[in-house]
Protein backbone atom coordinates (compact mmCIF):
# COMPACT_ATOMS: atom_id res chain seq x y z
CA UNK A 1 -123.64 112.15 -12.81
CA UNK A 2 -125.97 112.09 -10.10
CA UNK A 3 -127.23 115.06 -7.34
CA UNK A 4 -128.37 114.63 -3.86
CA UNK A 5 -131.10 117.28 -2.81
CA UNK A 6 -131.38 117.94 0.97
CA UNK A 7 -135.19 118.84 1.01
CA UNK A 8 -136.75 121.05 3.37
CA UNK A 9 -139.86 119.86 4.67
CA UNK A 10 -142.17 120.17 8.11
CA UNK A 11 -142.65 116.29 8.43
CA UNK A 12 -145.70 116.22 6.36
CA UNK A 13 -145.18 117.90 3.44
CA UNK A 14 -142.08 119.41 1.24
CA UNK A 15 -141.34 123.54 1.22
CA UNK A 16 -141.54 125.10 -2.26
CA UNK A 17 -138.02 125.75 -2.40
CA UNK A 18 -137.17 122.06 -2.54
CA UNK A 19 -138.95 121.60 -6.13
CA UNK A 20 -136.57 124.47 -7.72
CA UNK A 21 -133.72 122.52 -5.86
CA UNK A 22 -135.06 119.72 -7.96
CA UNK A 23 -135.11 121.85 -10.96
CA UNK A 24 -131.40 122.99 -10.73
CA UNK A 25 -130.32 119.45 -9.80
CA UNK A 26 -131.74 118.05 -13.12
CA UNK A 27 -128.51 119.62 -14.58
CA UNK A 28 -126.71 117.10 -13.16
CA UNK A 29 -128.42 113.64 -14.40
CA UNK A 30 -130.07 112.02 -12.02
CA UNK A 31 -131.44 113.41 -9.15
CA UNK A 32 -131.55 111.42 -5.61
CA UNK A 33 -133.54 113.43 -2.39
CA UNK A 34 -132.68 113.16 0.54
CA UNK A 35 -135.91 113.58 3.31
CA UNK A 36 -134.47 114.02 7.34
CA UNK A 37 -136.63 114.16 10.31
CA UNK A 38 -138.81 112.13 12.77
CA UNK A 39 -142.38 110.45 11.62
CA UNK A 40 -141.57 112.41 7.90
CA UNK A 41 -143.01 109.17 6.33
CA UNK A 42 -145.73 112.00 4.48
CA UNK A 43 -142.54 114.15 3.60
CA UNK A 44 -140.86 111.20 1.67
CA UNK A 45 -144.01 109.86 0.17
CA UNK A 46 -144.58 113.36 -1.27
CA UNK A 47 -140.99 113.16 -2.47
CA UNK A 48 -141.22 110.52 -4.41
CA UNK A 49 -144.36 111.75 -6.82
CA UNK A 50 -141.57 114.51 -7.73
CA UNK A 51 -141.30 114.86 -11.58
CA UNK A 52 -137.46 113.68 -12.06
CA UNK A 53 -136.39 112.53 -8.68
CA UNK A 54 -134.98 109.11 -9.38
CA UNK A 55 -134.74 107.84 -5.45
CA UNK A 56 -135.93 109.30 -2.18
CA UNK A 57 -133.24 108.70 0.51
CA UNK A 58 -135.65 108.69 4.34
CA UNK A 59 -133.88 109.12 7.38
CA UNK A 60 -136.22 108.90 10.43
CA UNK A 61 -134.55 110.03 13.81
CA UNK A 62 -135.26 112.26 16.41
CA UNK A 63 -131.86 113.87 15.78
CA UNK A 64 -133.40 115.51 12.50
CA UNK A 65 -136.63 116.41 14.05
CA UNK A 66 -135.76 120.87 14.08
CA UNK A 67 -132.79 120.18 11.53
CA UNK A 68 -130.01 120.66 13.63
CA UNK A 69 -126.72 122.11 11.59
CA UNK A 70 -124.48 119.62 13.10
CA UNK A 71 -126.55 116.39 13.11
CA UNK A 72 -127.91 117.32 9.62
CA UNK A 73 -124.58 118.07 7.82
CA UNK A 74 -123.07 114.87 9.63
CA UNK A 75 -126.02 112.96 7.95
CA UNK A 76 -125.17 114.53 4.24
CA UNK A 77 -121.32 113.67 5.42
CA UNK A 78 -122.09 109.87 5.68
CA UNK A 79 -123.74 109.85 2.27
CA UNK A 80 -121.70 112.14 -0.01
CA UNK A 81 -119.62 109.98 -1.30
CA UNK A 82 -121.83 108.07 -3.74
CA UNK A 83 -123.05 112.00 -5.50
CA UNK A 84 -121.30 114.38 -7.54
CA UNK A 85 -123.23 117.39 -6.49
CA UNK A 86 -125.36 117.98 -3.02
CA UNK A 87 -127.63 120.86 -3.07
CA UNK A 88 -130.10 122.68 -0.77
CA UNK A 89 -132.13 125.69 -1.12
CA UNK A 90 -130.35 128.80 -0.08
CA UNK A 91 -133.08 129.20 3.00
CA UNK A 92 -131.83 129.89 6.86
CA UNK A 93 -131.39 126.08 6.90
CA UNK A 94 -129.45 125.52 4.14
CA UNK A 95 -127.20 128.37 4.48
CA UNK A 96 -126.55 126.95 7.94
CA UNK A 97 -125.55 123.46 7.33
CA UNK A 98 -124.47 122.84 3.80
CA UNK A 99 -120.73 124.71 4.49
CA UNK A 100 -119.89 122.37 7.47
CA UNK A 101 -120.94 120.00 4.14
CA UNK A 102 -118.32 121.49 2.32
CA UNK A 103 -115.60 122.50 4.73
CA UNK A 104 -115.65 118.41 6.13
CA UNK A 105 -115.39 117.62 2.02
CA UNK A 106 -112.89 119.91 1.51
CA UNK A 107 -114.67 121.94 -1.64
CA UNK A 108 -115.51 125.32 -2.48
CA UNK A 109 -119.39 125.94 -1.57
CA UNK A 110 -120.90 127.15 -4.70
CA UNK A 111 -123.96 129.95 -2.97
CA UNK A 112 -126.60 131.24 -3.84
CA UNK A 113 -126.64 130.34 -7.99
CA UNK A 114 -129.53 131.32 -10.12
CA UNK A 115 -128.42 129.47 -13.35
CA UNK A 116 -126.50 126.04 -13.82
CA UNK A 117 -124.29 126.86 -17.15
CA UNK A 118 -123.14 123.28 -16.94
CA UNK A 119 -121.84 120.95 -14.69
CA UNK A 120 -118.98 122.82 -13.71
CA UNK A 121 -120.19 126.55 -14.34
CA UNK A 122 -122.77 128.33 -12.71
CA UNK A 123 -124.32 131.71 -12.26
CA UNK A 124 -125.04 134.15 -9.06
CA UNK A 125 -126.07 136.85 -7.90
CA UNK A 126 -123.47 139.97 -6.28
CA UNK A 127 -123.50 143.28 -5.30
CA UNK A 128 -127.03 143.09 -4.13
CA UNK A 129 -128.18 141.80 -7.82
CA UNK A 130 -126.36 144.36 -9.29
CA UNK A 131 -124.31 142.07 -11.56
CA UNK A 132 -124.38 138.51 -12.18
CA UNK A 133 -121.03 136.75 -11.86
CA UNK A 134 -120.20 133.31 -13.72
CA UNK A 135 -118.50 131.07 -11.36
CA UNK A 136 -116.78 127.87 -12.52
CA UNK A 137 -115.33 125.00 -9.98
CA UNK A 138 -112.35 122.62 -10.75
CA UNK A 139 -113.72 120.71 -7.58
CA UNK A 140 -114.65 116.86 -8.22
CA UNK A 141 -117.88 117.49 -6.08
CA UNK A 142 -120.11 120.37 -6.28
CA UNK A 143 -121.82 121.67 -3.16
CA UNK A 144 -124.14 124.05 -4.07
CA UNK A 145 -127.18 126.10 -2.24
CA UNK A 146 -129.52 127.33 -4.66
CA UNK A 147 -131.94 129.97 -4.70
CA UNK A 148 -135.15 129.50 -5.73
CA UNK A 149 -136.50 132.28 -7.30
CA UNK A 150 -134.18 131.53 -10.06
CA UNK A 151 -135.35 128.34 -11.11
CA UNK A 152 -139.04 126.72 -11.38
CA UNK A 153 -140.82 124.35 -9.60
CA UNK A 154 -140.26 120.89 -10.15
CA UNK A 155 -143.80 119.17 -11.04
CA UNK A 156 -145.32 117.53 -7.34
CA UNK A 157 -146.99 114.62 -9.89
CA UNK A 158 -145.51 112.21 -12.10
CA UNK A 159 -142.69 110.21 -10.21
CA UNK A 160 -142.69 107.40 -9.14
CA UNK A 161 -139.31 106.92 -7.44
CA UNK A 162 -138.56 104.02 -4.93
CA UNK A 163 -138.49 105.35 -0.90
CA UNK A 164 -135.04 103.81 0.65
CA UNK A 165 -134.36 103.93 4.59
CA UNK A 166 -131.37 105.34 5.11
CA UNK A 167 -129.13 104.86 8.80
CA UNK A 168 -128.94 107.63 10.83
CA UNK A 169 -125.43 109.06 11.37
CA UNK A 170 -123.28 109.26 14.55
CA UNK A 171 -124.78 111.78 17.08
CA UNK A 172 -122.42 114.91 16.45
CA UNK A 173 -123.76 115.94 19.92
CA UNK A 174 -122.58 119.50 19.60
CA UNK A 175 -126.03 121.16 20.60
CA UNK A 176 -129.35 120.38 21.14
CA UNK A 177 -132.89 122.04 20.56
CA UNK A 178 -134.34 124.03 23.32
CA UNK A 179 -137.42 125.55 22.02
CA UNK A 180 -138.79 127.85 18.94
CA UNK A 181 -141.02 130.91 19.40
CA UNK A 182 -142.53 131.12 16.06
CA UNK A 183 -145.40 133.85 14.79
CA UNK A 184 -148.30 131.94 13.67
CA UNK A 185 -150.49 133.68 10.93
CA UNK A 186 -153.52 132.03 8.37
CA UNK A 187 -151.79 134.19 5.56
CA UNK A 188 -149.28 132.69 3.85
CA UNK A 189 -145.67 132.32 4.12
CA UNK A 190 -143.70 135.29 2.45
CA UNK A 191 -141.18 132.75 0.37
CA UNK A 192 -144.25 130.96 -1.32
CA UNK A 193 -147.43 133.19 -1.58
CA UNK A 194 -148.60 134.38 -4.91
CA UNK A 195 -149.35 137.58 -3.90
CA UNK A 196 -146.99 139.95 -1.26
CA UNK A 197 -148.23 143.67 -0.16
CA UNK A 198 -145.13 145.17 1.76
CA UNK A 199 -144.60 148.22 3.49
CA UNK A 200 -141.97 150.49 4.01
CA UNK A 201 -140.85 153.77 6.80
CA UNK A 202 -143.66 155.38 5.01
CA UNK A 203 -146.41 153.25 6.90
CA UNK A 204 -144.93 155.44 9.81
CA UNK A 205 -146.40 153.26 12.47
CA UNK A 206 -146.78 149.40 13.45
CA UNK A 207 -150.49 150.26 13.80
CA UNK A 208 -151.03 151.45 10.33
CA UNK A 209 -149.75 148.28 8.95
CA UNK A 210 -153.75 147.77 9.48
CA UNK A 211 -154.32 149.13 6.21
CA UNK A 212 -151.40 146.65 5.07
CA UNK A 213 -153.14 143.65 6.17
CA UNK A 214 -156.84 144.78 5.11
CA UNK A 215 -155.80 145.06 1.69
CA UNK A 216 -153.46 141.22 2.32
CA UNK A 217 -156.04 139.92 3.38
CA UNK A 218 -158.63 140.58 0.13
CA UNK A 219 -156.44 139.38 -1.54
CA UNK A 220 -155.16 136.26 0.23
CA UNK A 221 -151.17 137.59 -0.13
CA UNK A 222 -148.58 137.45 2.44
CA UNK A 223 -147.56 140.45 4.03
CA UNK A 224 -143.99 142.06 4.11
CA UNK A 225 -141.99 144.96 5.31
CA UNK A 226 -138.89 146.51 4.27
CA UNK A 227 -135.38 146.74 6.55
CA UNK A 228 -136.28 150.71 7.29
CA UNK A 229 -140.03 149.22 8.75
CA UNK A 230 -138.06 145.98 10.14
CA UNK A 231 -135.50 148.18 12.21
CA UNK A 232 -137.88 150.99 13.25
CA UNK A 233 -139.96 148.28 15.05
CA UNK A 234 -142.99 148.62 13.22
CA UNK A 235 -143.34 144.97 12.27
CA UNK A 236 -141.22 141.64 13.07
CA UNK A 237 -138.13 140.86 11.75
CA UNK A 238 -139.64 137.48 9.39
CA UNK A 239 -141.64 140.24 7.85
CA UNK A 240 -138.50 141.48 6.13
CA UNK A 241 -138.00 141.22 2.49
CA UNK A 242 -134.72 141.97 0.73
CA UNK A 243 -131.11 141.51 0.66
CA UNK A 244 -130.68 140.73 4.82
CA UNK A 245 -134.62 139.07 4.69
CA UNK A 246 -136.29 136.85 2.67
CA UNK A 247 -136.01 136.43 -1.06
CA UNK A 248 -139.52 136.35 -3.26
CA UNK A 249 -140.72 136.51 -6.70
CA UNK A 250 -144.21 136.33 -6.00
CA UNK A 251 -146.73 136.84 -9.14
CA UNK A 252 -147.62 140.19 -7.58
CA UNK A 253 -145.94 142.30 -5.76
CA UNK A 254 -147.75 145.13 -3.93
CA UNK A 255 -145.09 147.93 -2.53
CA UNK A 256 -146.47 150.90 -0.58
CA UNK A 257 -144.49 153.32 1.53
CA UNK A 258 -141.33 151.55 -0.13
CA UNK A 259 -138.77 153.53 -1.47
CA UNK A 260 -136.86 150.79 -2.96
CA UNK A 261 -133.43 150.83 -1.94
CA UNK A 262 -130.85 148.71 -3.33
CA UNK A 263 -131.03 146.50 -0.61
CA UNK A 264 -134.65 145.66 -0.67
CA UNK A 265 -134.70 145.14 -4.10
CA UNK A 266 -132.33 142.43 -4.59
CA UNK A 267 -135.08 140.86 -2.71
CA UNK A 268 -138.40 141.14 -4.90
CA UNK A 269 -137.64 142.66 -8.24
CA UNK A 270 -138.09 139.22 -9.87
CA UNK A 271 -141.42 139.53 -9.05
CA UNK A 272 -143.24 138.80 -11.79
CA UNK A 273 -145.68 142.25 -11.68
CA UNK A 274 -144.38 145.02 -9.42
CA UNK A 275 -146.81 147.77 -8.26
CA UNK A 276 -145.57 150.74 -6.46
CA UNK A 277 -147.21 153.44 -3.91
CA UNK A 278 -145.22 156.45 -2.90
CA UNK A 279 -146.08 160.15 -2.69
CA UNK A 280 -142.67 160.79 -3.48
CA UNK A 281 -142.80 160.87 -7.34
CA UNK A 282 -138.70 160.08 -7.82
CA UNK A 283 -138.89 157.44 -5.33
CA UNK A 284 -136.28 154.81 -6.81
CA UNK A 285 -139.11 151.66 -6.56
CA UNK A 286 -140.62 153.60 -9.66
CA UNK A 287 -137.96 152.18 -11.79
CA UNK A 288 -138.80 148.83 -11.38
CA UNK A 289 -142.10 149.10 -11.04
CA UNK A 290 -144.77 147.72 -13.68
CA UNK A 291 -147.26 149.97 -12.10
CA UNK A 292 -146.71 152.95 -10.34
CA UNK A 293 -149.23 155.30 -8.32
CA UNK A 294 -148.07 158.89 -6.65
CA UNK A 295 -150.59 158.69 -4.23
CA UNK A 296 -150.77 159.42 -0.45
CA UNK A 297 -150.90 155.95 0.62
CA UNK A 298 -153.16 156.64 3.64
CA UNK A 299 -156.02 157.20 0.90
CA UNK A 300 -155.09 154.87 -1.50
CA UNK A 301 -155.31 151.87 0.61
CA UNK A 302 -158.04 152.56 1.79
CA UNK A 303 -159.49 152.76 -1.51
CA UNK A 304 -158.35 149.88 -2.72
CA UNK A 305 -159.27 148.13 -0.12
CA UNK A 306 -162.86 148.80 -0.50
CA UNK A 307 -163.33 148.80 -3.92
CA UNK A 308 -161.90 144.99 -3.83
């Protein structure tokens, strides 16, 4: 059998969640990626040095510069045939193209899986993490988005698989990028930092998230928010981690103000170590937490801050 991995990438080098794509696409036998976009040359090189990736498929055309849905999936269309499975990390972009994928093959999309059982079975999330389902597909091709806290990195060293151009498909033609308005930050991104410190309604203010990013920035993490701090306007909306934001499972986790509703945790409670801050001693978060402190978090950061 062999899989086709769509990799995310920003022309010069490949996002994390492409190496646990990798991982889950071992499963399958050989693994082919597939690297879209204009001048990516550094994207596909990078590629290649991936532990188990057999052949790097480079298509270089301005239609795949921003990843358009349309011309992407078209792309993925015009190569399926010659694959068994075709996955992509369950990011924004994945999730956006990969059904048109599977609606023009005519199969079930597999979402969202956490575990491969075997070639036809697979594992995934539902009810907001609250059960695991086992999901098994009778379909000849699998088309599959993958998250990738569930699976590990794929090594960036010790491949050495051959670069092949690939022809760009037809122009779909169905839209066209305008523009992007994108927050810019020298912290890093939420989905791949080692280290997140979130807060929650308790912050009670945008401005206090101060103490949020005094304490992020000590310790070189990322910084996130829950929905409540999300929808009261206290932060942007890419700050948001949970079931309707981002998905992590950073080595730390750092949760202050958080309560830890159901929704937000289906979003970080693979973290590896989970420490909580809450003056409300039967705040839910507790029971997840590795570390817990009842502590008004107005002093407590603070503190922390300056004893780092």
């Amino acid at each position: 059998m062999t899989a086709l991995v769509i990799a995310e990438h920003d022309q010069s080098g490949l996002k994390d969640a492409t190496l646990s794509t990798v991982t889950a696409a071992k499963h399958f036998g050989d693994v082919h990626l597939l690297v879209a976009g204009e001048n990516a040359s550094a994207a596909a090189e990078a590629a290649a040095k991936i532990d188990g990736v057999g052949k790097v498929l480079h298509a270089d055309d301005a239609l795949y510069a921003h990843s358009l849905a349309e011309e992407l999936a078209a792309l993925v269309i015009s190569l399926a045939d010659d694959y068994d499975a075709i996955l992509a990390p369950a990011t924004t972009t994945g999730k956006n193209f990969l059904p048109r994928v599977a609606a023009a093959l005519d199969v079930a999309q597999i979402s969202d899986i956490i575990e491969v059982v075997d070639a036809n079975t697979f594992k995934r999330p539902i009810y907001a993490g609250n059960a695991i389902a086992t999901v098994q597909s009778s379909d000849s091709r699998k088309v599959i988005t993958v998250r990738a806290t569930g699976f590990d990195k794929a090594a960036t060293e010790g491949g050495s698989a051959a670069v092949e151009s690939v022809t760009a498909a037809e122009k779909a033609g169905k839209s066209e990028y305008v523009g992007a308005e994108l927050s810019e930050s020298d912290r890093p991104e939420l989905t791949s930092a080692n280290i997140i410190v979130s807060g929650g309604r308790g912050m009670g203010s945008g401005e206090n998230f101060a103490l949020i990013e005094a304490v992020a920035d000590k310790l070189g993490a990322a910084v996130g928010a829950s929905r409540a701090a999300v929808d009261a306007g206290f932060v942007p909306n890419d700050y948001q981690v949970g079931q309707t934001g981002k998905i992590v499972a950073p080595e730390l986790y750092i949760a202050v103000g958080i309560s830890g509703a159901i929704q937000h945790l289906a979003g970080m409670k693979d973290s590896k170590v989970i420490v909580a801050i809450n003056k409300d001693e039967e705040a839910p978060i507790f029971q997840v937490a590795d570390y817990g402190l009842v502590a008004d978090l107005f002093q407590a950061l603070p503190e922390l801050e300056q004893s780092l």
